[in-house]
PDB file of N, CA and C in Angstrom:
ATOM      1  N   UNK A   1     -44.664  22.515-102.500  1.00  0.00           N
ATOM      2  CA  UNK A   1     -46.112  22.678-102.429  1.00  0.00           C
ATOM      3  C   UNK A   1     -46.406  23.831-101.487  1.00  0.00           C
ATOM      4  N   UNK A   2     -46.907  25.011-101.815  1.00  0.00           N
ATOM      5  CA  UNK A   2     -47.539  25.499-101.244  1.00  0.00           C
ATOM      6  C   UNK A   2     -49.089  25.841-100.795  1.00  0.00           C
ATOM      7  N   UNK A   3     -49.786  24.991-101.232  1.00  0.00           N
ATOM      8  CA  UNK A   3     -51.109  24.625-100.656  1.00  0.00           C
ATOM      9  C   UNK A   3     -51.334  23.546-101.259  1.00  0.00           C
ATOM     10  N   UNK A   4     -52.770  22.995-100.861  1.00  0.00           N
ATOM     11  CA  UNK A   4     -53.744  21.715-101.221  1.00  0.00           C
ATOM     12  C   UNK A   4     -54.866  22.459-100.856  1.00  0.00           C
ATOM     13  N   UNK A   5     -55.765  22.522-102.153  1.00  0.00           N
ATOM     14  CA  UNK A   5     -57.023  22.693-101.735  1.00  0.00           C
ATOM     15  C   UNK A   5     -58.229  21.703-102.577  1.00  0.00           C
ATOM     16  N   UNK A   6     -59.473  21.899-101.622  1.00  0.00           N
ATOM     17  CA  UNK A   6     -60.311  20.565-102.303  1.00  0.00           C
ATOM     18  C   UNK A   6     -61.519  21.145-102.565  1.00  0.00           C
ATOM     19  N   UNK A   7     -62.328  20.568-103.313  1.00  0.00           N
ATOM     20  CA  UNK A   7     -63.910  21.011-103.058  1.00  0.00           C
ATOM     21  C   UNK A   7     -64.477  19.949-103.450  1.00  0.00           C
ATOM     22  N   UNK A   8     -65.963  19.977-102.819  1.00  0.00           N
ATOM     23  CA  UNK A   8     -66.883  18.877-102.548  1.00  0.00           C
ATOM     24  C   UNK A   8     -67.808  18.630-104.270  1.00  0.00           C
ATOM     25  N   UNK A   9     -67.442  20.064-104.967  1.00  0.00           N
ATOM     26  CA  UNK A   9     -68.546  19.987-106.281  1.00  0.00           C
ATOM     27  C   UNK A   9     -67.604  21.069-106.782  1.00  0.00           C
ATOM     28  N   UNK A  10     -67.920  20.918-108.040  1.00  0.00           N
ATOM     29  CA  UNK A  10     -67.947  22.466-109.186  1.00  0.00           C
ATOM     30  C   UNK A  10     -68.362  23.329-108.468  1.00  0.00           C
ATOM     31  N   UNK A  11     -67.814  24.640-108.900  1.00  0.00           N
ATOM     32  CA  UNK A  11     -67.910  26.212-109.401  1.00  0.00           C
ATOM     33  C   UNK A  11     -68.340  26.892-107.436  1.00  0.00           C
ATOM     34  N   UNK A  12     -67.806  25.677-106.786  1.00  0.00           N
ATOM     35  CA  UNK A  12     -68.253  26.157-104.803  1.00  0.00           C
ATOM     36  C   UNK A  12     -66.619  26.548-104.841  1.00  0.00           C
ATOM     37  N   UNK A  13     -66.388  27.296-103.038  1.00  0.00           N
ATOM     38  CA  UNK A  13     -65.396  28.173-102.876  1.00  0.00           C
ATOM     39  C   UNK A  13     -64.499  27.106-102.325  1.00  0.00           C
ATOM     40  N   UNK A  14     -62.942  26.454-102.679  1.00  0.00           N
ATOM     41  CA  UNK A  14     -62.447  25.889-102.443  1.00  0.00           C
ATOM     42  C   UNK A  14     -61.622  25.742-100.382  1.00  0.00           C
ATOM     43  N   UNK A  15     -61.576  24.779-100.132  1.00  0.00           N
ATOM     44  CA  UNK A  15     -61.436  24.532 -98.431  1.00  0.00           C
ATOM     45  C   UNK A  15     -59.418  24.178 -98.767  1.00  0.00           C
ATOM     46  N   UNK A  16     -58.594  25.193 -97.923  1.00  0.00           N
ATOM     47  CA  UNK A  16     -57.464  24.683 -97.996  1.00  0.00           C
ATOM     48  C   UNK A  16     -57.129  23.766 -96.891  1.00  0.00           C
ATOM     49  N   UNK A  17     -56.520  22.805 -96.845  1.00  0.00           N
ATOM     50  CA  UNK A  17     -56.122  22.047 -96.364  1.00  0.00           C
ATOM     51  C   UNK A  17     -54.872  22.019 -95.836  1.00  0.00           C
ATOM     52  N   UNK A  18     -54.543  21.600 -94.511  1.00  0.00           N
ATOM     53  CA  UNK A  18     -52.945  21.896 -93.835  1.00  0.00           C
ATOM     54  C   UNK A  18     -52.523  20.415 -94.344  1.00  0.00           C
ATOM     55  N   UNK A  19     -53.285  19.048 -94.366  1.00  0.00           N
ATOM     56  CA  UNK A  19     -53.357  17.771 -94.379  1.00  0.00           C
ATOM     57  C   UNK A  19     -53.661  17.310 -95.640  1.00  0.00           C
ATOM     58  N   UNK A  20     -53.732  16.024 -96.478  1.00  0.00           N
ATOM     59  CA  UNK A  20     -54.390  15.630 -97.085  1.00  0.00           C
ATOM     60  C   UNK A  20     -54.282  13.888 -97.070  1.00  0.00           C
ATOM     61  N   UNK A  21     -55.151  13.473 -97.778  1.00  0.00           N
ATOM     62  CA  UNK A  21     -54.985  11.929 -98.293  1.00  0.00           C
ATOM     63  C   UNK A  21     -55.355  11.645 -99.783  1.00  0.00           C
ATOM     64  N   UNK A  22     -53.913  11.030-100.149  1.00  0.00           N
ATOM     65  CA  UNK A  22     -54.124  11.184-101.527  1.00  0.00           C
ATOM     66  C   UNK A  22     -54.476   9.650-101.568  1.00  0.00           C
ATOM     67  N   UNK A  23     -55.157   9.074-102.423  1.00  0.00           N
ATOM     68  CA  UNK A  23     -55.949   8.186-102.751  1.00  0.00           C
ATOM     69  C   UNK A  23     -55.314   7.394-104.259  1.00  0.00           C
ATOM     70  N   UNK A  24     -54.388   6.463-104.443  1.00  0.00           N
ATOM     71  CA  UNK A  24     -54.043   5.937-105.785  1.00  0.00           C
ATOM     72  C   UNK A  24     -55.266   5.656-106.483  1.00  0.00           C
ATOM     73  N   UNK A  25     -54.995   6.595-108.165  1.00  0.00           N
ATOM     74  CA  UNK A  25     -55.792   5.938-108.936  1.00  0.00           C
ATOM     75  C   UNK A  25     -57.075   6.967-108.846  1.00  0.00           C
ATOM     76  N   UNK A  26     -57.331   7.069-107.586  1.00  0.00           N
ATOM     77  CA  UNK A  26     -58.382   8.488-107.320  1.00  0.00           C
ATOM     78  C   UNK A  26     -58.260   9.874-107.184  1.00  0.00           C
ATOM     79  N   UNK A  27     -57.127  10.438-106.483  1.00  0.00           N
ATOM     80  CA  UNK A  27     -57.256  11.528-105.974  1.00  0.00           C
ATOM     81  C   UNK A  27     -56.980  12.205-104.675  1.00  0.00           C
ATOM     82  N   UNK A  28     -57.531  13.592-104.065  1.00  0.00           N
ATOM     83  CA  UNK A  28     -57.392  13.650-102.966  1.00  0.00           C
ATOM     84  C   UNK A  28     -59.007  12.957-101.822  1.00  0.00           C
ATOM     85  N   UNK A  29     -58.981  12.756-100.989  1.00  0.00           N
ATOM     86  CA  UNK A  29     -59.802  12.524-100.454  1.00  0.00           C
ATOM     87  C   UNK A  29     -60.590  13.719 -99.741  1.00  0.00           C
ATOM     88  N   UNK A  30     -62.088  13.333-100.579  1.00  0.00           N
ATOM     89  CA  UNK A  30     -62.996  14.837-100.300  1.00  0.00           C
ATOM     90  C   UNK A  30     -63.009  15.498-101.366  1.00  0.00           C
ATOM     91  N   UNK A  31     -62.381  15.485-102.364  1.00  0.00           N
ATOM     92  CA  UNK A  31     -62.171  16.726-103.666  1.00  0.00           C
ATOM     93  C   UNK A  31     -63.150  16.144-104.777  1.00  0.00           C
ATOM     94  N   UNK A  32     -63.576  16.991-105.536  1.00  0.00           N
ATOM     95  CA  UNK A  32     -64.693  16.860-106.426  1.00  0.00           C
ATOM     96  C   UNK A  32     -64.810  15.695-107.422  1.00  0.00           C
ATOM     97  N   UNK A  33     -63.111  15.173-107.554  1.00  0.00           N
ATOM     98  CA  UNK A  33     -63.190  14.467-108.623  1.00  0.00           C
ATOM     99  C   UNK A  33     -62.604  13.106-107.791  1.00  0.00           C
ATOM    100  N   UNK A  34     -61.984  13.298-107.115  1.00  0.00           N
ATOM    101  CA  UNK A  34     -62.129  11.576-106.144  1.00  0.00           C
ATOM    102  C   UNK A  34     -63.588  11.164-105.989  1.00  0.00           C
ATOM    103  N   UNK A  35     -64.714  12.451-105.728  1.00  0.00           N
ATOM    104  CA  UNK A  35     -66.244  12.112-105.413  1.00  0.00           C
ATOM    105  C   UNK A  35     -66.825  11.538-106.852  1.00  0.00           C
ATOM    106  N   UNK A  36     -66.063  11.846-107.587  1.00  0.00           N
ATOM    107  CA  UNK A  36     -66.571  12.101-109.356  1.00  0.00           C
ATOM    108  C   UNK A  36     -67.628  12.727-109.416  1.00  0.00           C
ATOM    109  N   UNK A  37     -67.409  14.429-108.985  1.00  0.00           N
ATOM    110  CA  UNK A  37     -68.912  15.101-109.271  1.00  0.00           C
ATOM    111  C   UNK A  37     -67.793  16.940-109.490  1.00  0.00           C
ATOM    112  N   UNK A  38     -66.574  16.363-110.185  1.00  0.00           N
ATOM    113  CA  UNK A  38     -65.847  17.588-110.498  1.00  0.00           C
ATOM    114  C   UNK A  38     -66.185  17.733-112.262  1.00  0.00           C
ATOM    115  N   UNK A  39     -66.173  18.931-112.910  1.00  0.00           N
ATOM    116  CA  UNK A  39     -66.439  18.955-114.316  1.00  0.00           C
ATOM    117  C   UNK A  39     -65.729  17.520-115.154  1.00  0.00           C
ATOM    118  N   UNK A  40     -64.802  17.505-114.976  1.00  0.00           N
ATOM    119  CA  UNK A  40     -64.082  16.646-115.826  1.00  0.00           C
ATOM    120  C   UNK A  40     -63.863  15.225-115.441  1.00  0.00           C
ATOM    121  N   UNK A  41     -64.725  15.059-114.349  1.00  0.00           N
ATOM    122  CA  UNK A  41     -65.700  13.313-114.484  1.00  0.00           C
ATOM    123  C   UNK A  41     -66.464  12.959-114.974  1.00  0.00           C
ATOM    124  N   UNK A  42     -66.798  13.921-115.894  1.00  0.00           N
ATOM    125  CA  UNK A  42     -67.818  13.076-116.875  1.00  0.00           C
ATOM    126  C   UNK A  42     -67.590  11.819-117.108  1.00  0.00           C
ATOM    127  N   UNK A  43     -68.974  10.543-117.746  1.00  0.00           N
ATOM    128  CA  UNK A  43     -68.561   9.873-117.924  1.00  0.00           C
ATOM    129  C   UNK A  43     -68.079   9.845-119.732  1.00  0.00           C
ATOM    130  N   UNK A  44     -68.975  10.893-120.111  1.00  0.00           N
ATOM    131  CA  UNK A  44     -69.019  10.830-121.762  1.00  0.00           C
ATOM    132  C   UNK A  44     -67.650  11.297-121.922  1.00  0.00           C
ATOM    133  N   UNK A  45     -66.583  11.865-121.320  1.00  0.00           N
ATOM    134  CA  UNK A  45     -65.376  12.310-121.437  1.00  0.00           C
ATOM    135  C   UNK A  45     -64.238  10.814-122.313  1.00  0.00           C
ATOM    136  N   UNK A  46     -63.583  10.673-123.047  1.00  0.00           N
ATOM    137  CA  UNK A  46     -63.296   9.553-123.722  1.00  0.00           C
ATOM    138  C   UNK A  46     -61.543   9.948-122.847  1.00  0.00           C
ATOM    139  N   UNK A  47     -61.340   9.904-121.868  1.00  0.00           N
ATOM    140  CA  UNK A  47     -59.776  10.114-121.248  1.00  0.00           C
ATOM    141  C   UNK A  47     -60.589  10.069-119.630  1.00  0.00           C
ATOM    142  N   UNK A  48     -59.412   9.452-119.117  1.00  0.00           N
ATOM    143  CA  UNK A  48     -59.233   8.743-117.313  1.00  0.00           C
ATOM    144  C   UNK A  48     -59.887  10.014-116.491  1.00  0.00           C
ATOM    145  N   UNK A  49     -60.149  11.368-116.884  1.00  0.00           N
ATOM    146  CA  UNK A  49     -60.176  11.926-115.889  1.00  0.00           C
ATOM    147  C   UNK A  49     -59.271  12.876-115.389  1.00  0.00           C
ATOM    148  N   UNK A  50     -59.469  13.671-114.696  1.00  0.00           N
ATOM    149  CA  UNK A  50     -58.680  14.853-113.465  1.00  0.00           C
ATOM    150  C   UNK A  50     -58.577  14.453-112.405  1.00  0.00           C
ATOM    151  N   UNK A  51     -57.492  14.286-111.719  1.00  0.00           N
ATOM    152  CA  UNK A  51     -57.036  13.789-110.307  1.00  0.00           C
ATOM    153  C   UNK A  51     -56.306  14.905-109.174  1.00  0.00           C
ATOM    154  N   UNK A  52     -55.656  15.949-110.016  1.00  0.00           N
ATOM    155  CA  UNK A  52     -55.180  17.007-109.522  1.00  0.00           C
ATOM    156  C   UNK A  52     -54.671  17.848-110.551  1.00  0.00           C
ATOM    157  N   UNK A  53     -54.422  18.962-110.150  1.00  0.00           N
ATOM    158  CA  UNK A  53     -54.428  20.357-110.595  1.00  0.00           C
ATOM    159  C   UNK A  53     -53.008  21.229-110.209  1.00  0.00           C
ATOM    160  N   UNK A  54     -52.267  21.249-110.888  1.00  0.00           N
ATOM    161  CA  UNK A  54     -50.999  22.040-110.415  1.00  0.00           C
ATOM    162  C   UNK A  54     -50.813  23.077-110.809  1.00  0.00           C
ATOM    163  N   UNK A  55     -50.680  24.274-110.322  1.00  0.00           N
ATOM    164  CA  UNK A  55     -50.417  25.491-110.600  1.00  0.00           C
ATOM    165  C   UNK A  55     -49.005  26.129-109.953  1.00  0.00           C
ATOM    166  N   UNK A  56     -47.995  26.413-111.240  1.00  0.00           N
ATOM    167  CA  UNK A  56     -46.719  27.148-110.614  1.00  0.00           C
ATOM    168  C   UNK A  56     -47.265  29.007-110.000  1.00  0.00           C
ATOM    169  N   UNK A  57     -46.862  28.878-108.630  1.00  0.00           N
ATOM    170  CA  UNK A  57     -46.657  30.164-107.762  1.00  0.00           C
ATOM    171  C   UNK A  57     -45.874  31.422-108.398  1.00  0.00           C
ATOM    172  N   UNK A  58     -44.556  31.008-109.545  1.00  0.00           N
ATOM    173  CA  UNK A  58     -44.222  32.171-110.118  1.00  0.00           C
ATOM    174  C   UNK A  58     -45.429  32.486-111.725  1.00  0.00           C
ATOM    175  N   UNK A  59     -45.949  31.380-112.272  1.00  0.00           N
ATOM    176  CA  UNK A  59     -47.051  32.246-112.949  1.00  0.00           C
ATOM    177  C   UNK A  59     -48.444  32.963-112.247  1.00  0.00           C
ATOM    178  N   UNK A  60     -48.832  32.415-111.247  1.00  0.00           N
ATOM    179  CA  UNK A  60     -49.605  33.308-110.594  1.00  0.00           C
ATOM    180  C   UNK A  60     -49.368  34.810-110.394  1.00  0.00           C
ATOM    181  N   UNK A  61     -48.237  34.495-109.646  1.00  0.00           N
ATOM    182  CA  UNK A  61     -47.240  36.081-109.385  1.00  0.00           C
ATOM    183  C   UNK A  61     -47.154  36.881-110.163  1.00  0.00           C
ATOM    184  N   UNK A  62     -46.653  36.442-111.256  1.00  0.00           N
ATOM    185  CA  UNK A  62     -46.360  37.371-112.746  1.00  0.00           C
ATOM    186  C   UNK A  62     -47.747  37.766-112.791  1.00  0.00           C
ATOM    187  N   UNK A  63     -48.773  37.018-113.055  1.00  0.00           N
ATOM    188  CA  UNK A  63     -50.300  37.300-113.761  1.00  0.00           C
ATOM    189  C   UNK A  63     -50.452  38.541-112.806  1.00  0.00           C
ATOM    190  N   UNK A  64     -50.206  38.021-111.870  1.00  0.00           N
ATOM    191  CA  UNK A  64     -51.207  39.016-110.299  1.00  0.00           C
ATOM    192  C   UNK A  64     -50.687  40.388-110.774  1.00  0.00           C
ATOM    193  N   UNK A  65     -49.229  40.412-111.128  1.00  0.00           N
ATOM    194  CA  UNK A  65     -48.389  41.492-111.329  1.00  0.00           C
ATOM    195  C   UNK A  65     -48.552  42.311-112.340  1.00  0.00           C
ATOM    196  N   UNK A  66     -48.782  41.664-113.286  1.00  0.00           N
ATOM    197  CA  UNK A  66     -49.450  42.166-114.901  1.00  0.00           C
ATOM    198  C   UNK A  66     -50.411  42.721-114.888  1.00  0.00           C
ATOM    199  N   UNK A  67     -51.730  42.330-114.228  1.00  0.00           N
ATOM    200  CA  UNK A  67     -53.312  42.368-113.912  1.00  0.00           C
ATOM    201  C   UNK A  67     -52.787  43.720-112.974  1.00  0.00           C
ATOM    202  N   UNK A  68     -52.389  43.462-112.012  1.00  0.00           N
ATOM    203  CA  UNK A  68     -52.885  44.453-110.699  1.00  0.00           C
ATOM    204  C   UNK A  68     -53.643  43.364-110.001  1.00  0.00           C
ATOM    205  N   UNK A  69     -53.650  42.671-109.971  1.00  0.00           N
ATOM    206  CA  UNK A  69     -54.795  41.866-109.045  1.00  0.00           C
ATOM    207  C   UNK A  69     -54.107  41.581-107.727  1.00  0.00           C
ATOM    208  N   UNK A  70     -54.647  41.277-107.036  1.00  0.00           N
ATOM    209  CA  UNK A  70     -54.181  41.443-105.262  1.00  0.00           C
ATOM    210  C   UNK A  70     -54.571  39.919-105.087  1.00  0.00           C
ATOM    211  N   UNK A  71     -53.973  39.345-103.498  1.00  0.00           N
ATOM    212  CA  UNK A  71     -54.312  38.232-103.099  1.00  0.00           C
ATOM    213  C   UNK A  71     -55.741  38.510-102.091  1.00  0.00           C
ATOM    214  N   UNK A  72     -56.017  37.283-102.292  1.00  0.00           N
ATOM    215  CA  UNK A  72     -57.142  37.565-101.472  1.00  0.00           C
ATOM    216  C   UNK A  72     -56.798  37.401 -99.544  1.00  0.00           C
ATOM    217  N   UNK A  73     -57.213  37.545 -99.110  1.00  0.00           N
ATOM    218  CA  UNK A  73     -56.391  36.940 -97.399  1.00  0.00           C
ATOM    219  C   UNK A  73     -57.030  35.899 -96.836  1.00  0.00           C
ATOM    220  N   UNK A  74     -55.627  35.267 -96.616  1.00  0.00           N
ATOM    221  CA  UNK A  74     -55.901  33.999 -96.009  1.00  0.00           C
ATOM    222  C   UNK A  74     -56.401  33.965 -94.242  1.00  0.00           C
TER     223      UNK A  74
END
């Protein structure tokens, strides 16, 4: 793992986290969809939901690399 990050709602700027609490069944604690106010809590959604989000560091890399796109600073 190289980060955890959370947000309180949709489409706001995500808070990284050194810590977390993951929550069975829910999530992280604080993140949009443990709150159920992330896109994919709907209730009309006919499936359990989004609990977390994994993204591999070597497809980022490649993309960033392909694009030209830069990191932003931490």
């Amino acid at each position: 793992i190289e980060g955890i990050y959370v947000s309180p709602k949709s489409s706001v700027i995500m808070e990284s986290l050194k810590d977390a609490t993951l929550i069975p069944g829910v999530g992280i604690q604080g993140d949009r969809y443990a709150l159920k106010t992330g896109t994919y809590s709907a209730k009309f959604l006919d499936e359990p939901g989004k609990n977390l989000t994994m993204i591999s560091a070597d497809s980022i890399e490649s993309t960033m690399s392909d694009t030209g796109m830069k990191p932003l600073p931490v």
